[in-house]
C-alpha atoms as a PDB file:
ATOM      1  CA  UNK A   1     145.581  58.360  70.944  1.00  0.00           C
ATOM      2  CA  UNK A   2     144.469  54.972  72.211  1.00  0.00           C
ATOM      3  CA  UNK A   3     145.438  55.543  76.491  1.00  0.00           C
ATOM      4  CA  UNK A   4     143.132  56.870  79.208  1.00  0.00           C
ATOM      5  CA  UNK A   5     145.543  59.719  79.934  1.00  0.00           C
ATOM      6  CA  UNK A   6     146.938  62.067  77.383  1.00  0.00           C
ATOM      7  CA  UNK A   7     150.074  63.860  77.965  1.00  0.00           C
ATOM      8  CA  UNK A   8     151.019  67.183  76.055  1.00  0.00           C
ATOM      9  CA  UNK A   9     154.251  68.782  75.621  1.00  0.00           C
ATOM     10  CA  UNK A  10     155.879  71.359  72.967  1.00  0.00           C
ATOM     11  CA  UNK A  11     158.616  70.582  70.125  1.00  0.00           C
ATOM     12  CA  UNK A  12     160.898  72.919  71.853  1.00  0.00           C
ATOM     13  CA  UNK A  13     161.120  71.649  75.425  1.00  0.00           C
ATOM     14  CA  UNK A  14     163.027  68.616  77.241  1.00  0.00           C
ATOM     15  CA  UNK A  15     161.429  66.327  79.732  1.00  0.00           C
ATOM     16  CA  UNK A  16     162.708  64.859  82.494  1.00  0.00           C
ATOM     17  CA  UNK A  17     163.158  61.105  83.059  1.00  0.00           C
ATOM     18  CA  UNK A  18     160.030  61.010  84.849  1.00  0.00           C
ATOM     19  CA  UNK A  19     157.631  63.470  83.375  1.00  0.00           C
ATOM     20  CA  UNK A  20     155.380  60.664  82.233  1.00  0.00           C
ATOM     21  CA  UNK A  21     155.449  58.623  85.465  1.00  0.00           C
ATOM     22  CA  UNK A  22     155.094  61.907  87.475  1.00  0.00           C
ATOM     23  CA  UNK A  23     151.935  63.226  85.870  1.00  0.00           C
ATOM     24  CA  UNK A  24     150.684  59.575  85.969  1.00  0.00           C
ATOM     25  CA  UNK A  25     150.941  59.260  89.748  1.00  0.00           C
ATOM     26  CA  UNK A  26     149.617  62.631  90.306  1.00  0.00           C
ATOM     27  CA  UNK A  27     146.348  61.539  88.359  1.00  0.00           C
ATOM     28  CA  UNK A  28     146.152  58.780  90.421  1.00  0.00           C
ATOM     29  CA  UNK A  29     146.878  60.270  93.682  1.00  0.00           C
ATOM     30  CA  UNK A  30     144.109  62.248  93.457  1.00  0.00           C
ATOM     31  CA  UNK A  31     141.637  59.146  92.371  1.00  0.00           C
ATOM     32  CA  UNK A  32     142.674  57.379  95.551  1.00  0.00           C
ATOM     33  CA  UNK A  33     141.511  60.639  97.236  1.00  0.00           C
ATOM     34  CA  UNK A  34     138.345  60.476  95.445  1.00  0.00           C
ATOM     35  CA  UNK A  35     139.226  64.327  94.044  1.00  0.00           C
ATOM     36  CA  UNK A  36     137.704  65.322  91.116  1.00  0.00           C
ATOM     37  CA  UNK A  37     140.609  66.831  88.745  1.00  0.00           C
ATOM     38  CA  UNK A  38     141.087  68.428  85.350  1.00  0.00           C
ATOM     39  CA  UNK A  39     143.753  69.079  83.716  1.00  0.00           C
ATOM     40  CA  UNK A  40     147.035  68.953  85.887  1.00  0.00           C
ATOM     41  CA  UNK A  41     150.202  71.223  84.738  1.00  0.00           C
ATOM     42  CA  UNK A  42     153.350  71.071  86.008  1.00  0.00           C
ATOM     43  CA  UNK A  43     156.267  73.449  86.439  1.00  0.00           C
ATOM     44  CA  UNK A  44     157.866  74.757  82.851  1.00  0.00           C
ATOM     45  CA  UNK A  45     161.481  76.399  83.394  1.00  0.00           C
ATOM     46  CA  UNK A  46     163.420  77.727  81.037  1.00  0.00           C
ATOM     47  CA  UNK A  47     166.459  76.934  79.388  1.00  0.00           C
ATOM     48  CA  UNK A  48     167.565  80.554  78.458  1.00  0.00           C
ATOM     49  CA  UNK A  49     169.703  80.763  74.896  1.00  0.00           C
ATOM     50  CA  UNK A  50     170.551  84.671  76.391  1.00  0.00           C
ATOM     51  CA  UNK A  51     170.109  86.406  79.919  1.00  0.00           C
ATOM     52  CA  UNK A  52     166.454  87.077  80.341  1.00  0.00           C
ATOM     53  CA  UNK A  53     166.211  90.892  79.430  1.00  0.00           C
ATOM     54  CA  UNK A  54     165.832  93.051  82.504  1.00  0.00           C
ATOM     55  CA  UNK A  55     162.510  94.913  81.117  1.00  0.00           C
ATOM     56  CA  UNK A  56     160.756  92.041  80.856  1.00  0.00           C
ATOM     57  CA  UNK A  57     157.704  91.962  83.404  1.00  0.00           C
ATOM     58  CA  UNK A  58     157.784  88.850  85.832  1.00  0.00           C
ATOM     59  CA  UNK A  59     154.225  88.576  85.210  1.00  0.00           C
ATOM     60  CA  UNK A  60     154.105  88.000  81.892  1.00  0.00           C
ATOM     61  CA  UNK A  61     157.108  85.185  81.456  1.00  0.00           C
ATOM     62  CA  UNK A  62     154.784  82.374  80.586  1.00  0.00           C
ATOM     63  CA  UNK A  63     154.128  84.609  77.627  1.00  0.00           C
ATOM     64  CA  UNK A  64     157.846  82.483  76.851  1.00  0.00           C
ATOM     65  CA  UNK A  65     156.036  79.452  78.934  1.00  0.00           C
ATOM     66  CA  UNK A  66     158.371  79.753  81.631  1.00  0.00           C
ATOM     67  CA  UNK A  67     155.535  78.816  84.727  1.00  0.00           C
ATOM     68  CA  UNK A  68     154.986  77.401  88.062  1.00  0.00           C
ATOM     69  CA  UNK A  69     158.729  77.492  88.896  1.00  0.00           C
ATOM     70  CA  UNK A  70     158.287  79.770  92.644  1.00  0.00           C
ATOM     71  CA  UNK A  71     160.141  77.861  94.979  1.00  0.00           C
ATOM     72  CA  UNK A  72     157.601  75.521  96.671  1.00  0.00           C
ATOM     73  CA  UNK A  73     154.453  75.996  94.567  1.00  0.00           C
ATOM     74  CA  UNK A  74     152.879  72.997  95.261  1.00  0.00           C
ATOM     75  CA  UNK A  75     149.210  74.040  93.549  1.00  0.00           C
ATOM     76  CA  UNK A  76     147.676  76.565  91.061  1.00  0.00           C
ATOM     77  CA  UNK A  77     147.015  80.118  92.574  1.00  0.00           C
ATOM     78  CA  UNK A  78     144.797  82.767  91.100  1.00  0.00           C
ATOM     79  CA  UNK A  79     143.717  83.224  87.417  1.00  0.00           C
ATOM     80  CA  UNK A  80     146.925  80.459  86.613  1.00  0.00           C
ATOM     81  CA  UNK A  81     146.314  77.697  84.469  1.00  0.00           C
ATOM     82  CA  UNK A  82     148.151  75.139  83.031  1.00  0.00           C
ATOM     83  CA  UNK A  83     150.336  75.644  80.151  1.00  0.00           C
ATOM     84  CA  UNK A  84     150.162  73.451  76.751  1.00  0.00           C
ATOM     85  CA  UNK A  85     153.357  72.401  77.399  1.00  0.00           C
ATOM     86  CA  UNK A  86     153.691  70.568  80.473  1.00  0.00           C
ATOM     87  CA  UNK A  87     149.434  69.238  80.824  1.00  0.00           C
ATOM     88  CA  UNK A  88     147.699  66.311  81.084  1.00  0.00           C
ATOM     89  CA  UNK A  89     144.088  65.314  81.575  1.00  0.00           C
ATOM     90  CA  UNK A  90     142.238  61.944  80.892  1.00  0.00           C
ATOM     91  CA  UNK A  91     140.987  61.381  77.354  1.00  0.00           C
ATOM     92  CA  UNK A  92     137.208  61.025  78.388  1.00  0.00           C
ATOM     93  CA  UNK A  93     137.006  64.660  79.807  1.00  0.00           C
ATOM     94  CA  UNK A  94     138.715  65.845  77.529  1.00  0.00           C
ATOM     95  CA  UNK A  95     135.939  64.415  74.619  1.00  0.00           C
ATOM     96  CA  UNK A  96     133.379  64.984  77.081  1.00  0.00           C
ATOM     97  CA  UNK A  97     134.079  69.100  76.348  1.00  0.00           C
ATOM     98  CA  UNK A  98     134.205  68.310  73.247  1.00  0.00           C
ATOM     99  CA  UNK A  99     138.308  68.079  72.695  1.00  0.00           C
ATOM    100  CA  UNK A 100     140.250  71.470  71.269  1.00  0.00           C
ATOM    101  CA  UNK A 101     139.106  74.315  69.150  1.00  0.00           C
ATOM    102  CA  UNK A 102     140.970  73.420  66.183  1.00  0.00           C
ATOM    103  CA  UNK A 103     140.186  77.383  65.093  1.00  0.00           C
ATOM    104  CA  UNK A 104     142.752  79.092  67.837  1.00  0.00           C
ATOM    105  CA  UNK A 105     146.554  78.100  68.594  1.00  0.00           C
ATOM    106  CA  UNK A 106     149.453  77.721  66.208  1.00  0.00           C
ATOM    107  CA  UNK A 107     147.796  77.635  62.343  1.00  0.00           C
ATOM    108  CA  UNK A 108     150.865  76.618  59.169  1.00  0.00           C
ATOM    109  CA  UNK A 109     150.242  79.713  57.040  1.00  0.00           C
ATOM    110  CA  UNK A 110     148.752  82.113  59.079  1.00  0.00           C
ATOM    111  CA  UNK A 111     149.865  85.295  60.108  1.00  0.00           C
ATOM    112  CA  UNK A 112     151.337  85.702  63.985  1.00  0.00           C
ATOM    113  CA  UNK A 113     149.007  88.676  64.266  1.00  0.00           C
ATOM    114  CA  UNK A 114     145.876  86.190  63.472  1.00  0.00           C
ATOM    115  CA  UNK A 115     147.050  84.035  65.824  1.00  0.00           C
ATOM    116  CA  UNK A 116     144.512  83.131  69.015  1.00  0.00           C
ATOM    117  CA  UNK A 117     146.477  81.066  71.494  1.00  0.00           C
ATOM    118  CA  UNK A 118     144.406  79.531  74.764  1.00  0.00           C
ATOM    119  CA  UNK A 119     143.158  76.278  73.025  1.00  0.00           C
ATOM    120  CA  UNK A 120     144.257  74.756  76.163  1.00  0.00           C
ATOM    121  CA  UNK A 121     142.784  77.188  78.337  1.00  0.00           C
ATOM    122  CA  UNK A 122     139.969  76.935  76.886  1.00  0.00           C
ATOM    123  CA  UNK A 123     139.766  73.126  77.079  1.00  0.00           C
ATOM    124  CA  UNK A 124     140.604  73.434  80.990  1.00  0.00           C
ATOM    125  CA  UNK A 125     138.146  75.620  81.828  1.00  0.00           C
ATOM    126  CA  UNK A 126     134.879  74.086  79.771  1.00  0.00           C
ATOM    127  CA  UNK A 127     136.420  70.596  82.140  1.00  0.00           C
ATOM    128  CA  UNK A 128     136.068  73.184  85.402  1.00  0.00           C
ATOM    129  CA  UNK A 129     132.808  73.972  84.781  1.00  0.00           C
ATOM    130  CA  UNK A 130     131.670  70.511  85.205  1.00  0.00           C
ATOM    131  CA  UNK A 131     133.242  70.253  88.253  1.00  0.00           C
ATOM    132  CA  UNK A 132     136.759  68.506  87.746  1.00  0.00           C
ATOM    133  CA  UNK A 133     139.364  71.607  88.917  1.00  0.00           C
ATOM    134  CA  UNK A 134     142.917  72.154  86.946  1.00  0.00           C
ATOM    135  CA  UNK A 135     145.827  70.917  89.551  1.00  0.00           C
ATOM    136  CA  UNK A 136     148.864  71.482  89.867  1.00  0.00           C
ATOM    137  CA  UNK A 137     152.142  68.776  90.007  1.00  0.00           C
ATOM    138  CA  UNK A 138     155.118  70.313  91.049  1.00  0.00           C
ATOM    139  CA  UNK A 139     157.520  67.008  90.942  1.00  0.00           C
ATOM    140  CA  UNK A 140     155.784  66.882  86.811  1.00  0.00           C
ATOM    141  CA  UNK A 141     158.553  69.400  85.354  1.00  0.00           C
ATOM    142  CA  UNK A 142     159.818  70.218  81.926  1.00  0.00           C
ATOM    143  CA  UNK A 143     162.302  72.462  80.435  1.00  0.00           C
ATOM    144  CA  UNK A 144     161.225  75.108  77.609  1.00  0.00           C
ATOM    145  CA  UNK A 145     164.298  76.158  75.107  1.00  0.00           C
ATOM    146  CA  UNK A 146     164.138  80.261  75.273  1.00  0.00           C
ATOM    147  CA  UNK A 147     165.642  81.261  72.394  1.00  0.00           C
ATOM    148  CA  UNK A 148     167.001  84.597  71.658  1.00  0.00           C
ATOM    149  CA  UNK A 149     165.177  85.936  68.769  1.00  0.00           C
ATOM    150  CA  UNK A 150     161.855  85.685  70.855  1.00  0.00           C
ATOM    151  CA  UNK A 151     163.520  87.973  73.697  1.00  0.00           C
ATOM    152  CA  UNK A 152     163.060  91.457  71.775  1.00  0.00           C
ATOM    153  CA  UNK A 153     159.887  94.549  72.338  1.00  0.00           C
ATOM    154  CA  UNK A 154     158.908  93.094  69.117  1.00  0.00           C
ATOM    155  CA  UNK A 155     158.250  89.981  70.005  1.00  0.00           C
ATOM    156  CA  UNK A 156     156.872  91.072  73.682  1.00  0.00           C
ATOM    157  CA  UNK A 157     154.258  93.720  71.821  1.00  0.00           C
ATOM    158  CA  UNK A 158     153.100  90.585  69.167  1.00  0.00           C
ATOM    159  CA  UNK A 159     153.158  88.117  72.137  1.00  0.00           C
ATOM    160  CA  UNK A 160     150.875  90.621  74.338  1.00  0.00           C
ATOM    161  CA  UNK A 161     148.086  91.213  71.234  1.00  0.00           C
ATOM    162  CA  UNK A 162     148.193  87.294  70.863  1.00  0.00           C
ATOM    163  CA  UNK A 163     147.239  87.214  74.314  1.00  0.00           C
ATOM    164  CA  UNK A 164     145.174  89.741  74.227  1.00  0.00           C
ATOM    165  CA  UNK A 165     142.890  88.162  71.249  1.00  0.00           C
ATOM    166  CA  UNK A 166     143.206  84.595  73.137  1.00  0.00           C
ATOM    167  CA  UNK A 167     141.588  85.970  76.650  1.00  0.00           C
ATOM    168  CA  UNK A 168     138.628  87.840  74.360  1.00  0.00           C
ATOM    169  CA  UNK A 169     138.145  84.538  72.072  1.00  0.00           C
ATOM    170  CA  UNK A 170     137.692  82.165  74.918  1.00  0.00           C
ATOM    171  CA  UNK A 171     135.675  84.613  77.432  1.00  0.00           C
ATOM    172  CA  UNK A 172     133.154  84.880  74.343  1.00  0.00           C
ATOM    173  CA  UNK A 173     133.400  80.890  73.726  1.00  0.00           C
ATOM    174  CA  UNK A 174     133.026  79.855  77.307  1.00  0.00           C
ATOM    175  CA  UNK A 175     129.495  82.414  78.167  1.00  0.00           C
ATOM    176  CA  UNK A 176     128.495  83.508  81.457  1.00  0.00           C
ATOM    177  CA  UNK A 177     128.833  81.103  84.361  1.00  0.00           C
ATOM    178  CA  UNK A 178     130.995  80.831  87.239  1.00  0.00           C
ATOM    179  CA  UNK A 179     134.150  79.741  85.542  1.00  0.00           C
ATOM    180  CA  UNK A 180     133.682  82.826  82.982  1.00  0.00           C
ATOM    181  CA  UNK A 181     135.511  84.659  85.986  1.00  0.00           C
ATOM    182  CA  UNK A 182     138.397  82.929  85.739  1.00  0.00           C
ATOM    183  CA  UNK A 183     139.624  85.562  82.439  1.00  0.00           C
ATOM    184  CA  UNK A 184     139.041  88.462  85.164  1.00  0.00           C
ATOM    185  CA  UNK A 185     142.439  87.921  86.569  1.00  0.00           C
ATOM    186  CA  UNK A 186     144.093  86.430  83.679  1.00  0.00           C
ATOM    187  CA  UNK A 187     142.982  89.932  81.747  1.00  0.00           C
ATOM    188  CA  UNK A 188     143.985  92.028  84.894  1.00  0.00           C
ATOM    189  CA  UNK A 189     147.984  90.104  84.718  1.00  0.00           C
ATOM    190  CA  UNK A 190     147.805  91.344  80.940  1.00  0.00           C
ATOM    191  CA  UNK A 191     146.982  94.496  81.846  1.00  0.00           C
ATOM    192  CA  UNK A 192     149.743  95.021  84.189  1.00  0.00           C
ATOM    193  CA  UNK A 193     151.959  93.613  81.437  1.00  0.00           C
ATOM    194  CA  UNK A 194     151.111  96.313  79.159  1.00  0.00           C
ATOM    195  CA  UNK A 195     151.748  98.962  81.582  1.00  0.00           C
ATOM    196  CA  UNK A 196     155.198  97.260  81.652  1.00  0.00           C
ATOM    197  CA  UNK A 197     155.387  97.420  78.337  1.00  0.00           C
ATOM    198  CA  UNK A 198     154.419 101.204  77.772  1.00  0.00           C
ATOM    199  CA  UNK A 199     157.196 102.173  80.548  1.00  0.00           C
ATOM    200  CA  UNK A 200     159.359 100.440  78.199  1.00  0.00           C
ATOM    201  CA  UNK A 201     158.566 102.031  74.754  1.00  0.00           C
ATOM    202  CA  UNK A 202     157.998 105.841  76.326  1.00  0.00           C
ATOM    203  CA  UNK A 203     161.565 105.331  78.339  1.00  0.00           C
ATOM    204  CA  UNK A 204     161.614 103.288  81.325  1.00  0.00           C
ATOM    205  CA  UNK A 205     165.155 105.005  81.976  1.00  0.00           C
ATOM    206  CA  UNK A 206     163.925 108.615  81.651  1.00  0.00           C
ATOM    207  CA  UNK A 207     160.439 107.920  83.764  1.00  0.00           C
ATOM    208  CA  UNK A 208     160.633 106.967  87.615  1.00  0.00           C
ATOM    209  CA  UNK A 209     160.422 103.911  88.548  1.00  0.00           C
ATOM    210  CA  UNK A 210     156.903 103.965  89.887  1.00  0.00           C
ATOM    211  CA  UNK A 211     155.250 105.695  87.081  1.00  0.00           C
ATOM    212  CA  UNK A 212     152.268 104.029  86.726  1.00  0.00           C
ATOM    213  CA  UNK A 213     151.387 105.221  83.028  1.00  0.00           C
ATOM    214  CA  UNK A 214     148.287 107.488  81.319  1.00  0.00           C
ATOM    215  CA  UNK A 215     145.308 107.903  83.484  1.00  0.00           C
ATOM    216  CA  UNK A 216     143.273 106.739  81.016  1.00  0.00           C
ATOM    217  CA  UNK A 217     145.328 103.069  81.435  1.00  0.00           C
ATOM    218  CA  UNK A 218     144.500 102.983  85.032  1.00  0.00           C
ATOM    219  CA  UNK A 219     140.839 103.145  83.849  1.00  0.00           C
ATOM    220  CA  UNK A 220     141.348 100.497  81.266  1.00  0.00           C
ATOM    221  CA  UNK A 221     142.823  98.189  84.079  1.00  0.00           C
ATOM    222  CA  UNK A 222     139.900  98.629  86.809  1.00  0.00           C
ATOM    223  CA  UNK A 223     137.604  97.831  84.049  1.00  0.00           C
ATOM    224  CA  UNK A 224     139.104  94.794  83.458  1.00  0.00           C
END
């Protein structure tokens, strides 16, 4: 890519007419304010092929990179980052960090059990720690096809590993430091997601509603 400003979306999603202009002026909005910024994300919302199933945790929905669509979200809150498929971030930072682990993300051939996604998290955060922040652009949004084959327990339990390996991978590549604690609450939202997820496979139906799983679990989450 030859521009100052790289713009990343997936083969499965549908931009608006203005996507491009949108993230363009929110990079520059913030240069007139003389605001260091990151990477900038904007809302992803899905176009669903079937209903959303009712089991599946609110928490964990940009696990099918539906994100940032709360009505009036106008930046980034917690342990959120911006999703591969609606960021942007100028070329020069993102060389500075040394551009994408090539090693994690979507790899022809290899199994979806040996897949580490977070390559853009990863990228984000090494950009943070030099002191340009990830923003949010809430006008900058994109639609993500949800199709119907990826709505199963199946997919939800692969999905959650995937995640699981990602969050490990880029804690170890990013080291100690200040924007190491960023994974703390992205690992604590996964953690809730698997308690969703083990209501669902012991019988969400047959267990109250505020069963809160094994014991042991609840350790597992504080420790995280």
């Amino acid at each position: 890519a030859r521009g100052d400003l790289l713009i990343f979306t997936d083969d499965d999603v549908v931009v608006s007419r203005s996507w491009i202009s949108e993230h363009v002026a929110c990079h520059r909005s913030f240069q007139r304010r003389g605001v260091p910024v990151g990477v900038i994300g904007g809302p992803i919302r899905g176009i669903w092929e079937v209903p959303r199933p009712l089991w599946w945790p609110d928490e964990f929905l940009y696990a099918v990179t539906e994100f940032g669509i709360e009505p009036g979200r106008t930046e980034l809150e917690g342990g959120d980052l911006p999703l591969g498929a609606n960021y942007s971030c100028s070329k020069a930072l993102i060389e500075r960090v040394g551009g994408f682990d090539s090693r994690m993300g979507g790899i022809v051939g290899r199994s979806a059990l040996f897949t580490i996604p977070g390559e853009e998290t990863l990228v984000a955060l090494r950009i943070g720690a030099q002191g340009f922040e990830p923003r949010f652009c809430p006008a900058a949004e994109v639609n993500h096809w949800m199709p119907e084959e990826r709505l199963t327990t199946r997919y939800f339990a692969v999905r959650l590993f995937q995640q699981g390996a990602g969050d490990l991978v880029t804690a170890l590549r990013l080291g100690n430091g200040k924007w190491g604690t960023l994974c703390r609450p992205i690992a604590k939202r996964l953690a809730r997601s698997i308690k969703a997820f083990l209501r669902l496979t012991v019988g969400a139906g047959i267990r109250p509603s505020n069963w809160k799983g094994p014991a042991w679990f609840g350790e597992f989450g504080h420790l995280l």
